[in-house]
N, C-alpha and C. Protein backbone atom coordinates (compact mmCIF):
# COMPACT_ATOMS: atom_id res chain seq x y z
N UNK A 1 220.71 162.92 25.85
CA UNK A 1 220.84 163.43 24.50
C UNK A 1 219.55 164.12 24.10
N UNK A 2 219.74 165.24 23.83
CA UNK A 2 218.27 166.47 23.22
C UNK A 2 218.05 165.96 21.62
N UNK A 3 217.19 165.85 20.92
CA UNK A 3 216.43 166.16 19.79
C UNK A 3 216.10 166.73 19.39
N UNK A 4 216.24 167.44 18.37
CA UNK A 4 215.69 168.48 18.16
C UNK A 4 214.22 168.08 17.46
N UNK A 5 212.92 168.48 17.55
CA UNK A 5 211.46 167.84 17.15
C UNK A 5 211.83 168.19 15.88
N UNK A 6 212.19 169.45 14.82
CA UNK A 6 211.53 168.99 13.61
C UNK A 6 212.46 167.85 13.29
N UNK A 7 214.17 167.57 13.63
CA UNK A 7 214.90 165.98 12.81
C UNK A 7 213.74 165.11 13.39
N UNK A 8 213.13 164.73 14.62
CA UNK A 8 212.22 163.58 15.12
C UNK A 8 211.63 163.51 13.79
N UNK A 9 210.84 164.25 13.83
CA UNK A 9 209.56 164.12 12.79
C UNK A 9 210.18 164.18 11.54
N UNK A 10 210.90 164.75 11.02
CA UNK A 10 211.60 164.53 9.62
C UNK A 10 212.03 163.13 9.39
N UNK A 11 212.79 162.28 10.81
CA UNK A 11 213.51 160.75 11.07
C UNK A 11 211.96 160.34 10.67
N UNK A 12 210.74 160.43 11.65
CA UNK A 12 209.46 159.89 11.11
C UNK A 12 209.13 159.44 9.81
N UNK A 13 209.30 160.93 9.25
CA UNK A 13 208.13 160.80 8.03
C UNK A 13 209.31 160.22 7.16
N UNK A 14 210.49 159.78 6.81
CA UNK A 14 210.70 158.99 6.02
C UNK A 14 210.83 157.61 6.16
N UNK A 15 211.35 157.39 7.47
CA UNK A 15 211.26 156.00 7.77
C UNK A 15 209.27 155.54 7.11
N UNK A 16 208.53 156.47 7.61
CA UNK A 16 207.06 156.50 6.82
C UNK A 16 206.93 156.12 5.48
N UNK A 17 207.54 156.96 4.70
CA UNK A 17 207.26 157.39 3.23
C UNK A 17 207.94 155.46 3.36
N UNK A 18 209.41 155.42 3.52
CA UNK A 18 209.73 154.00 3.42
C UNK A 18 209.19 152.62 3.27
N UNK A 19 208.49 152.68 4.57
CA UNK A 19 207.84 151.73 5.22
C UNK A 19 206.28 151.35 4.46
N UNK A 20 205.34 152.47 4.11
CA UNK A 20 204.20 152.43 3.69
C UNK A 20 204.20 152.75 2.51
N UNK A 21 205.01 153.07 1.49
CA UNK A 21 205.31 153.56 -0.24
C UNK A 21 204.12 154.42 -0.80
N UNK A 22 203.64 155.49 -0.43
CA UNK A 22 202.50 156.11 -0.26
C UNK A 22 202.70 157.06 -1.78
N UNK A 23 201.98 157.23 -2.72
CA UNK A 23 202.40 157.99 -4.27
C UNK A 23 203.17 159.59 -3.76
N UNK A 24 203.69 159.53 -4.60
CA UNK A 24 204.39 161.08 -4.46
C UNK A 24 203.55 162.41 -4.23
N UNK A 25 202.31 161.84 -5.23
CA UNK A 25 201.38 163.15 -5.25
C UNK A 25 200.97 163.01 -3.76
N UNK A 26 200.38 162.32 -2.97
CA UNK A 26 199.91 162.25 -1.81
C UNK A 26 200.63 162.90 -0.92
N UNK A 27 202.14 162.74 -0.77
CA UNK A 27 202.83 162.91 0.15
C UNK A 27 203.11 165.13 -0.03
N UNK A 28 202.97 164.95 -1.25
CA UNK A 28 203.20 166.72 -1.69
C UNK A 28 201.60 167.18 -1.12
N UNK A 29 200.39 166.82 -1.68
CA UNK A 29 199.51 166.94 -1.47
C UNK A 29 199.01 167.45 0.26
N UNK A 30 199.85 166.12 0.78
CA UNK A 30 199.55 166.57 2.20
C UNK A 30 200.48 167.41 2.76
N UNK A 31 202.01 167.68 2.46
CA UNK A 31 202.70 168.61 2.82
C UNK A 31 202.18 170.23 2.66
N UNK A 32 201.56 170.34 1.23
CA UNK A 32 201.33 171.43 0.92
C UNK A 32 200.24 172.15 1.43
N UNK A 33 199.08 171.23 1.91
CA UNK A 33 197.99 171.55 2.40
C UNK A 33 198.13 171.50 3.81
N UNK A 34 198.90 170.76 4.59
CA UNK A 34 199.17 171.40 5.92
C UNK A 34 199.67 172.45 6.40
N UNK A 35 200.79 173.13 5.23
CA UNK A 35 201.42 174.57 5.06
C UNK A 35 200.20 175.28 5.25
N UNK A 36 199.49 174.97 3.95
CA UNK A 36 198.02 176.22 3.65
C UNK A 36 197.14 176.11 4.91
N UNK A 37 197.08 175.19 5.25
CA UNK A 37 195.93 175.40 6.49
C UNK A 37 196.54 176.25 7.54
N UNK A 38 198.09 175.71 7.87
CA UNK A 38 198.11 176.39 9.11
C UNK A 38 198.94 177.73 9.27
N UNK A 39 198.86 178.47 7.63
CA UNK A 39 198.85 179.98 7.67
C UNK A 39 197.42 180.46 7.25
N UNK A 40 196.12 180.09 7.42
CA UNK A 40 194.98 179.97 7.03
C UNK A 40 194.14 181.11 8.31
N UNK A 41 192.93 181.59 7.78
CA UNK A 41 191.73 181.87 8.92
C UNK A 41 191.32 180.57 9.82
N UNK A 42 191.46 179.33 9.37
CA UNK A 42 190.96 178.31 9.95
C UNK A 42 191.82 177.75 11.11
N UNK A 43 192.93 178.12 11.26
CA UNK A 43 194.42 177.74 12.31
C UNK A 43 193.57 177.55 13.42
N UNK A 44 193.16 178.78 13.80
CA UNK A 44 192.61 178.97 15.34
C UNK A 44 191.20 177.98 15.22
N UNK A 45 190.76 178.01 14.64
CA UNK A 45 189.36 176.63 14.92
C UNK A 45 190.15 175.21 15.45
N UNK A 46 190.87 174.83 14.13
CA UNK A 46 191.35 173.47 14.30
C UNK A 46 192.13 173.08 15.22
N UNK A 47 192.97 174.54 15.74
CA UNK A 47 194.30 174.58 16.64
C UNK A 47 193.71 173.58 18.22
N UNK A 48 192.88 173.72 18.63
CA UNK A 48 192.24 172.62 19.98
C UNK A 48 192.35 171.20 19.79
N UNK A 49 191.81 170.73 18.33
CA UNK A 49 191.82 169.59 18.09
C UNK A 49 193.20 168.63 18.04
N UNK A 50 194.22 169.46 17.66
CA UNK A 50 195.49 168.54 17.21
C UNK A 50 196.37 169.09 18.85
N UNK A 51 195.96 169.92 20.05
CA UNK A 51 196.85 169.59 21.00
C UNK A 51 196.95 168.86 21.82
């Protein structure tokens, strides 16, 4: 059976949000700022670190 990665990670992050009850602002906070970074000048610096 295939997966498709973004349902994985979507199944993740709520079983997450669930599990750890983390504030709303946090969870937007970090959604929104992972958007901005990684249409950013900075993509290609950080891009080594997270493969």
């Amino acid at each position: 059976m295939s997966v498709p990665l973004w349902f994985f990670i979507a199944c993740l992050a709520v079983v997450g949000v669930k599990l750890v009850r983390p504030p709303l602002w946090l969870v937007l906070v970090l959604l929104i700022g992972g958007y901005l970074v990684a249409g950013s000048l900075i993509a290609p610096t950080i891009d080594p670190f997270f493969k």
